[in-house]
PDB file of N, CA and C in Angstrom:
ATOM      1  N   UNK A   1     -31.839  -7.730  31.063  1.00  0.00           N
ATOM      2  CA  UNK A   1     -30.873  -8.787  31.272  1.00  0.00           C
ATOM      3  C   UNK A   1     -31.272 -10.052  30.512  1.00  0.00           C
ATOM      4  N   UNK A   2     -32.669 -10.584  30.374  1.00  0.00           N
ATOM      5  CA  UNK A   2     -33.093 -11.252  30.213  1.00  0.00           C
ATOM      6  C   UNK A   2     -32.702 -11.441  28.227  1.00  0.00           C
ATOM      7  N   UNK A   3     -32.964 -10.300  27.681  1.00  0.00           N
ATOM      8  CA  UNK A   3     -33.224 -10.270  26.616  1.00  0.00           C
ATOM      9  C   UNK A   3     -31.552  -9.750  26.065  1.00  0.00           C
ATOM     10  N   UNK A   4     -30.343  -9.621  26.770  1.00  0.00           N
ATOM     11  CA  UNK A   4     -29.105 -10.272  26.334  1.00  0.00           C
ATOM     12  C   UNK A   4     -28.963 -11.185  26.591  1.00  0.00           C
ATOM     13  N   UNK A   5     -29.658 -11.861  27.621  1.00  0.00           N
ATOM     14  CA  UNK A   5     -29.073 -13.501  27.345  1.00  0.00           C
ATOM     15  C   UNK A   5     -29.556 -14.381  26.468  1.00  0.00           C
ATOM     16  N   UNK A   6     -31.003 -13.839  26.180  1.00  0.00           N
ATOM     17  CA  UNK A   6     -31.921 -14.971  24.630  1.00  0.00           C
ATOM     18  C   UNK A   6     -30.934 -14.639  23.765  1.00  0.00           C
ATOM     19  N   UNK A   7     -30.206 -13.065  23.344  1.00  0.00           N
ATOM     20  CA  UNK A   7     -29.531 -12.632  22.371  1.00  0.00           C
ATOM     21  C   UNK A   7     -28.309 -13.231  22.162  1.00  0.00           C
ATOM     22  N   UNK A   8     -27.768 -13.310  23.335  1.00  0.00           N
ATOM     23  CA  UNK A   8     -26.227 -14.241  23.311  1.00  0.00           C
ATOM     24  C   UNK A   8     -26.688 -15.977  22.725  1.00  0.00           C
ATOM     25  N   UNK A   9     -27.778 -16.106  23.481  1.00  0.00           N
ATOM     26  CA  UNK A   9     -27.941 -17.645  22.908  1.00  0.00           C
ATOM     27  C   UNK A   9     -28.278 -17.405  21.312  1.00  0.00           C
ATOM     28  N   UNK A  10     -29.129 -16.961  20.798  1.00  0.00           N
ATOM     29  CA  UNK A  10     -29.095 -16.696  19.744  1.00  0.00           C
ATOM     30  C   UNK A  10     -27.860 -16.686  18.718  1.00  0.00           C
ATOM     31  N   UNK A  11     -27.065 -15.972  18.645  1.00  0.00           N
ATOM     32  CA  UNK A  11     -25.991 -15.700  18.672  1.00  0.00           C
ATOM     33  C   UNK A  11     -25.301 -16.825  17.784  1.00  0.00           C
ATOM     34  N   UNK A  12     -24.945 -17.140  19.936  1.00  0.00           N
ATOM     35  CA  UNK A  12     -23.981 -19.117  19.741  1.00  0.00           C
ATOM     36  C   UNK A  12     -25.203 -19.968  18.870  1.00  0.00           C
ATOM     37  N   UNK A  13     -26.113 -19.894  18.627  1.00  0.00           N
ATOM     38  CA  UNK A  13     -26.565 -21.170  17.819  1.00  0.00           C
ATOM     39  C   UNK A  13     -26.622 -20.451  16.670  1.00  0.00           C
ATOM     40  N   UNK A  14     -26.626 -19.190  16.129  1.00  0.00           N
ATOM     41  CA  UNK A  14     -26.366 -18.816  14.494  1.00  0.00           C
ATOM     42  C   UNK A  14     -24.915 -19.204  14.462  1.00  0.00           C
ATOM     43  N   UNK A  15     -23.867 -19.207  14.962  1.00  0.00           N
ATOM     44  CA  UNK A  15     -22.059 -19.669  15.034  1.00  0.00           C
ATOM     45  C   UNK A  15     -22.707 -20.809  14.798  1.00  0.00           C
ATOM     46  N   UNK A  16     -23.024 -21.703  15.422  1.00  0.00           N
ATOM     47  CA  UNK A  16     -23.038 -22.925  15.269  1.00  0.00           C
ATOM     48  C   UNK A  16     -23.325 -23.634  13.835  1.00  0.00           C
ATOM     49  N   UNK A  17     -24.704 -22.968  13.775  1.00  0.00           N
ATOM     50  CA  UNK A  17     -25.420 -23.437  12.534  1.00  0.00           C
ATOM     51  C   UNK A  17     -24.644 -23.111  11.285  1.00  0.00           C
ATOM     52  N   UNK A  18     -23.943 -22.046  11.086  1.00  0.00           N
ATOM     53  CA  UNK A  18     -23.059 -21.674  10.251  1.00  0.00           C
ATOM     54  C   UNK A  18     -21.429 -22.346  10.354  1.00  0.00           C
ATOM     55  N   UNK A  19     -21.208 -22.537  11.189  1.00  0.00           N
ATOM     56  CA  UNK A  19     -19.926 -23.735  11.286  1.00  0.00           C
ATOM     57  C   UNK A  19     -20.270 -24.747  10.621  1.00  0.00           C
ATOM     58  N   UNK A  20     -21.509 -25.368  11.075  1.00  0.00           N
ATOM     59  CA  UNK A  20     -22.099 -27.138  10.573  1.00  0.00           C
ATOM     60  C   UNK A  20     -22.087 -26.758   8.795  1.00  0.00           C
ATOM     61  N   UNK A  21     -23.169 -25.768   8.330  1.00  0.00           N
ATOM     62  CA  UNK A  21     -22.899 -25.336   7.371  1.00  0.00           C
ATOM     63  C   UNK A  21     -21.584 -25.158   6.560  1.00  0.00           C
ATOM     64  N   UNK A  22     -20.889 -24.655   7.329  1.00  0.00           N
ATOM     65  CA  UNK A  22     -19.556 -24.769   6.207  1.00  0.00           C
ATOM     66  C   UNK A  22     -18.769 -25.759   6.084  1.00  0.00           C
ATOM     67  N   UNK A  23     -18.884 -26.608   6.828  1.00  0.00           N
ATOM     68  CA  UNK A  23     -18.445 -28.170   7.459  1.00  0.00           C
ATOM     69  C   UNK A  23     -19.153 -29.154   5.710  1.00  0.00           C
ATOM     70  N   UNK A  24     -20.319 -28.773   6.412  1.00  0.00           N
ATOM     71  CA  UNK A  24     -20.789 -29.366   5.286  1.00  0.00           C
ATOM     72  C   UNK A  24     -20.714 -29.640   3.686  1.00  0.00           C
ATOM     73  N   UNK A  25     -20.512 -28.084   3.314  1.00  0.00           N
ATOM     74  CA  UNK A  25     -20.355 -27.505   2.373  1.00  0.00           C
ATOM     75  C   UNK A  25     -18.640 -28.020   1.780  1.00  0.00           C
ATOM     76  N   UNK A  26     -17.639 -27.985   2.687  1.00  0.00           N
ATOM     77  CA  UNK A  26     -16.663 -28.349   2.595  1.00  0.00           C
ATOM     78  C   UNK A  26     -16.710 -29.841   2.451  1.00  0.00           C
ATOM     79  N   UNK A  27     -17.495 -30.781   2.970  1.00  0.00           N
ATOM     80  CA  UNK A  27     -17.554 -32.345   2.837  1.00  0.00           C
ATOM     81  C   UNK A  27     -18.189 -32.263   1.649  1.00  0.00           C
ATOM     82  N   UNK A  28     -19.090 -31.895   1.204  1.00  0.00           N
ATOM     83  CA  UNK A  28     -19.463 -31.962  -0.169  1.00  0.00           C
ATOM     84  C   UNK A  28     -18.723 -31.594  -1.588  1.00  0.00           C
ATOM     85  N   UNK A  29     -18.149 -30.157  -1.094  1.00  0.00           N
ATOM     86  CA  UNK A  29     -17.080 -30.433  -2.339  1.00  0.00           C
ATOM     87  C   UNK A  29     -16.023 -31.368  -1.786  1.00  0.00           C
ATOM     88  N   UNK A  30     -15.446 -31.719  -1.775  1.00  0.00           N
ATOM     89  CA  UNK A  30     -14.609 -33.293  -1.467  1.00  0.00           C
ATOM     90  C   UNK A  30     -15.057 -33.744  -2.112  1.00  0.00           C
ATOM     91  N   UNK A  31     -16.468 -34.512  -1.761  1.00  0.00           N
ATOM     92  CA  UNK A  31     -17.021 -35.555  -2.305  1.00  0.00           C
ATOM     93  C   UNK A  31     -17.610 -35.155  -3.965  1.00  0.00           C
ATOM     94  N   UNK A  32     -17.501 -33.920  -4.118  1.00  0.00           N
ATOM     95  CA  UNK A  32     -17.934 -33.837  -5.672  1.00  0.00           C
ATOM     96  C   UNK A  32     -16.751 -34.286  -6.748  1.00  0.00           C
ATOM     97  N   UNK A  33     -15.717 -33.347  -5.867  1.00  0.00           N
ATOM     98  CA  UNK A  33     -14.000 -33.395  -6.929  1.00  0.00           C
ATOM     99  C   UNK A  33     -13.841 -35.070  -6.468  1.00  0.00           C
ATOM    100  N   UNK A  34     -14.023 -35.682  -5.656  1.00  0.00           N
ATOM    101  CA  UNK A  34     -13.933 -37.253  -5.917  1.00  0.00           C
ATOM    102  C   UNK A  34     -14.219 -37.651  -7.101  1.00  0.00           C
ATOM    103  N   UNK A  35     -15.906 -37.930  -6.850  1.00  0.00           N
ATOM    104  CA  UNK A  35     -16.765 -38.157  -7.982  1.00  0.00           C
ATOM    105  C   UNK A  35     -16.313 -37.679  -9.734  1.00  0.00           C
ATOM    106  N   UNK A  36     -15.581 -36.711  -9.504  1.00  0.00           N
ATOM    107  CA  UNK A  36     -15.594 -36.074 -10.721  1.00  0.00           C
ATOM    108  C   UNK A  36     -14.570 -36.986 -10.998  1.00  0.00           C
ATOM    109  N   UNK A  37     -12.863 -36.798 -10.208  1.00  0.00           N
ATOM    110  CA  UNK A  37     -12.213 -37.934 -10.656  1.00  0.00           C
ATOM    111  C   UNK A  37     -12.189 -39.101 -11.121  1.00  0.00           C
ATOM    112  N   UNK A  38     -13.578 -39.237 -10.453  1.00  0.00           N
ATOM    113  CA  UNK A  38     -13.466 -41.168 -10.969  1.00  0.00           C
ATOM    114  C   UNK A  38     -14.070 -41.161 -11.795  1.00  0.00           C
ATOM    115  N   UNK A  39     -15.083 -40.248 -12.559  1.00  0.00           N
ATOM    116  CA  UNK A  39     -16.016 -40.466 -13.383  1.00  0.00           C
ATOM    117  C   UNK A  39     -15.340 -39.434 -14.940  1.00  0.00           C
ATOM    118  N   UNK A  40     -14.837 -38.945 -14.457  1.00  0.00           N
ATOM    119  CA  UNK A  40     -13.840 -37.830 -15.523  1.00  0.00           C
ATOM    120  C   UNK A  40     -12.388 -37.751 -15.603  1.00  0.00           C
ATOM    121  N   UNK A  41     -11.774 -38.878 -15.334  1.00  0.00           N
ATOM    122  CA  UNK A  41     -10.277 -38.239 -15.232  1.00  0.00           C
ATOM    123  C   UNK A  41      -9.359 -37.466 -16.211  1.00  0.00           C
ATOM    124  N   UNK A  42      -9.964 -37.946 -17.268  1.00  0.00           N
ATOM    125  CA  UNK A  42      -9.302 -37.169 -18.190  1.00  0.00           C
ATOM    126  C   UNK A  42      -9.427 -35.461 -18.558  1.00  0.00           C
ATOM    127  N   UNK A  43     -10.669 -35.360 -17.575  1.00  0.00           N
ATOM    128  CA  UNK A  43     -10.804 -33.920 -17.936  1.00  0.00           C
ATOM    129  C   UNK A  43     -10.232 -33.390 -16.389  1.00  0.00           C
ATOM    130  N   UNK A  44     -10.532 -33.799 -15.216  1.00  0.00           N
ATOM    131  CA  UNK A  44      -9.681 -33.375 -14.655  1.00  0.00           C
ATOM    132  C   UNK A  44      -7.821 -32.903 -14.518  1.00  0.00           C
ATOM    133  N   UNK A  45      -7.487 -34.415 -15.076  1.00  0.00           N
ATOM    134  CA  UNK A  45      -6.184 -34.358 -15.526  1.00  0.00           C
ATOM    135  C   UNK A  45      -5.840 -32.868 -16.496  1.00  0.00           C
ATOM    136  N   UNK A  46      -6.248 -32.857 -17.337  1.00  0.00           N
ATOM    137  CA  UNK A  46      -6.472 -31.583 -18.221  1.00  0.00           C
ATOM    138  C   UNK A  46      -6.735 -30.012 -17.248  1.00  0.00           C
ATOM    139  N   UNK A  47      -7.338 -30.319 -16.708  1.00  0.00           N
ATOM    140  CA  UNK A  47      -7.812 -28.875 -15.616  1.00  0.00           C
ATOM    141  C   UNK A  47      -6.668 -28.870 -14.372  1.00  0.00           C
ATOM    142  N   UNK A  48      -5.853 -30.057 -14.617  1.00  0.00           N
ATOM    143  CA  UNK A  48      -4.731 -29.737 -13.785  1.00  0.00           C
ATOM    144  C   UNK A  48      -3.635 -29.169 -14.010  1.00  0.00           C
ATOM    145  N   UNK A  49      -3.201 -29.736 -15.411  1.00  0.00           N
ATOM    146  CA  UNK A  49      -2.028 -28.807 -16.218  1.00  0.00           C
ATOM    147  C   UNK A  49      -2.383 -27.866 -16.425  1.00  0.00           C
ATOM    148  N   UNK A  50      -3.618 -27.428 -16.613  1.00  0.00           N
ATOM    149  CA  UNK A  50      -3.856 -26.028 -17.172  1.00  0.00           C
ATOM    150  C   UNK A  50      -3.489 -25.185 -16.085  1.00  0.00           C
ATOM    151  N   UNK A  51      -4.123 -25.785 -15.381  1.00  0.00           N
ATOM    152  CA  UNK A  51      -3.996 -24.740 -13.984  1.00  0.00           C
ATOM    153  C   UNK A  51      -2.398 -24.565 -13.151  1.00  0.00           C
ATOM    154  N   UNK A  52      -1.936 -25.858 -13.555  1.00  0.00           N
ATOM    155  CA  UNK A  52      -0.131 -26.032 -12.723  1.00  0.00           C
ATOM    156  C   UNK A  52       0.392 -24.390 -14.348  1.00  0.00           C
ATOM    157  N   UNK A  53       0.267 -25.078 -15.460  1.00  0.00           N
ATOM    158  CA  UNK A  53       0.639 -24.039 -15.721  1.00  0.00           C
ATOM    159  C   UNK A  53       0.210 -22.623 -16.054  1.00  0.00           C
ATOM    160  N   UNK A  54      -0.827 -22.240 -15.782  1.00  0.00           N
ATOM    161  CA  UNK A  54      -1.797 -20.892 -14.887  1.00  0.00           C
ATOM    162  C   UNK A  54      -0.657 -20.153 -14.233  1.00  0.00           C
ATOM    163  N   UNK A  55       0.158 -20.930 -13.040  1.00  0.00           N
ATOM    164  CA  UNK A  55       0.274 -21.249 -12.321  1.00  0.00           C
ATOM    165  C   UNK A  55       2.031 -20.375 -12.366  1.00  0.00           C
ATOM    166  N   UNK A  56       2.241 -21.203 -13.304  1.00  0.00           N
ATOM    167  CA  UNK A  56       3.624 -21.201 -13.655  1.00  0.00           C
ATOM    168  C   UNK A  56       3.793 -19.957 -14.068  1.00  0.00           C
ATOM    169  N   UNK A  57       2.889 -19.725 -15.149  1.00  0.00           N
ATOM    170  CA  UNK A  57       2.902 -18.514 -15.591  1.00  0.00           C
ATOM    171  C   UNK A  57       2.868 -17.309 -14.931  1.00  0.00           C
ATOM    172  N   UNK A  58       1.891 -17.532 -14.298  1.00  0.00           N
ATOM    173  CA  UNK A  58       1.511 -16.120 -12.779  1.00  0.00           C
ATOM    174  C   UNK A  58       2.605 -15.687 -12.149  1.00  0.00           C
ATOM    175  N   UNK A  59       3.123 -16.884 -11.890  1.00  0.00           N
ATOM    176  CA  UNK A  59       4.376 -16.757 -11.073  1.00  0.00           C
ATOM    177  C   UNK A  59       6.061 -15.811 -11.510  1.00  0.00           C
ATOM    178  N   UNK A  60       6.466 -16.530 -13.227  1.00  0.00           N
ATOM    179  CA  UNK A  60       6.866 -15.554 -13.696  1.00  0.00           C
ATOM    180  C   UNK A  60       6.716 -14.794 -13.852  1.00  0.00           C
ATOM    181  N   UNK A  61       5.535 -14.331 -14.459  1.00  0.00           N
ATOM    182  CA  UNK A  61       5.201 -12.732 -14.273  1.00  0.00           C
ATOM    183  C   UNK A  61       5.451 -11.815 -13.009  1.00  0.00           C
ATOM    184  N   UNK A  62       4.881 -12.434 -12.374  1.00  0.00           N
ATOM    185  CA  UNK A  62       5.264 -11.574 -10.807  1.00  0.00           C
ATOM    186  C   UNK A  62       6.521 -11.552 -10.428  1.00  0.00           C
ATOM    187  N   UNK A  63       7.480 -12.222 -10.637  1.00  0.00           N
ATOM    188  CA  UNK A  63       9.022 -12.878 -10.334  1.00  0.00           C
ATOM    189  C   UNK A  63       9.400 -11.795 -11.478  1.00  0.00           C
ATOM    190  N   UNK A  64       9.142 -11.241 -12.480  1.00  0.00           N
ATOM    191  CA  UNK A  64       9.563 -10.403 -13.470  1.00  0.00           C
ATOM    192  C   UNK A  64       9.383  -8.797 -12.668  1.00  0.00           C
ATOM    193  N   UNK A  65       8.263  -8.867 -12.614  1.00  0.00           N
ATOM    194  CA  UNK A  65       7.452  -7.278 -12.164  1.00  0.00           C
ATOM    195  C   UNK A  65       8.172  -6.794 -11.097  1.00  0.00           C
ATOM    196  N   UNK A  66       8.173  -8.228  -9.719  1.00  0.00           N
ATOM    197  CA  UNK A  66       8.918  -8.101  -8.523  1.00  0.00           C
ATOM    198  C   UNK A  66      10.496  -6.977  -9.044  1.00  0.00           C
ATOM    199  N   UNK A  67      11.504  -7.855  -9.925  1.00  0.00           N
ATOM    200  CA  UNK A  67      12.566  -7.827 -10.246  1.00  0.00           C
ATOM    201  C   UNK A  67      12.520  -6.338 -10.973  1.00  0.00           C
ATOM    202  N   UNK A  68      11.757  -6.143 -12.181  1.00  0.00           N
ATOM    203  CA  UNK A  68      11.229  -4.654 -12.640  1.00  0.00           C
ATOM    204  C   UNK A  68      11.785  -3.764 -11.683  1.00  0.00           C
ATOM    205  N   UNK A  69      10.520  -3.684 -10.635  1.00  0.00           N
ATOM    206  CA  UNK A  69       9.843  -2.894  -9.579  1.00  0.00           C
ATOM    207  C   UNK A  69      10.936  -2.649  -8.264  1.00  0.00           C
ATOM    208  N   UNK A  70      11.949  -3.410  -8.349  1.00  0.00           N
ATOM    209  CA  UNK A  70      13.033  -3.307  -7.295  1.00  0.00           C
ATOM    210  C   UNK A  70      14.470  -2.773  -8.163  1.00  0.00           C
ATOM    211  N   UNK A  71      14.443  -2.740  -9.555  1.00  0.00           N
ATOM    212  CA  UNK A  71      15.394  -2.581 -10.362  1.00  0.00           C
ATOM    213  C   UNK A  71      16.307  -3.138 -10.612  1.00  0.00           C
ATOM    214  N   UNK A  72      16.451  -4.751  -9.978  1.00  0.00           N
ATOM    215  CA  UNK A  72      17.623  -5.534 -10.337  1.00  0.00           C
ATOM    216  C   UNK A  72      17.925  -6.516 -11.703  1.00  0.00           C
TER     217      UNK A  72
END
């Protein structure tokens, strides 16, 4: 009995520690893509169109294949 309950505690504090962890991990990138903005905008700006139209593109394609693949 004893040694499911160290195990359950165990457990809840690996959840835990791994929540804080991803908490973290998530506040840090924030704070990197900040940083990057203010210190790079122009290349961000650039990695944004690329990606809106990534984006765009993906989308037609699939909107094509969809249309293909259903025969209309």
């Amino acid at each position: 009995m004893a040694d499911t309950r160290a195990d359950q505690i165990r457990e809840t504090i690996r959840e835990g520690a791994a929540q804080q962890a991803d908490t973290a991990r998530r506040e840090l990138g924030e704070i990197v893509i900040d940083a990057t903005d203010e210190y790079f905008p122009e290349a961000v700006r650039k990695r944004r169109r690329r990606d809106v139209a990534s984006g765009m593109v993906l989308g037609l394609l699939v909107g094509y294949l969809v249309r293909y693949a259903f025969g209309e």
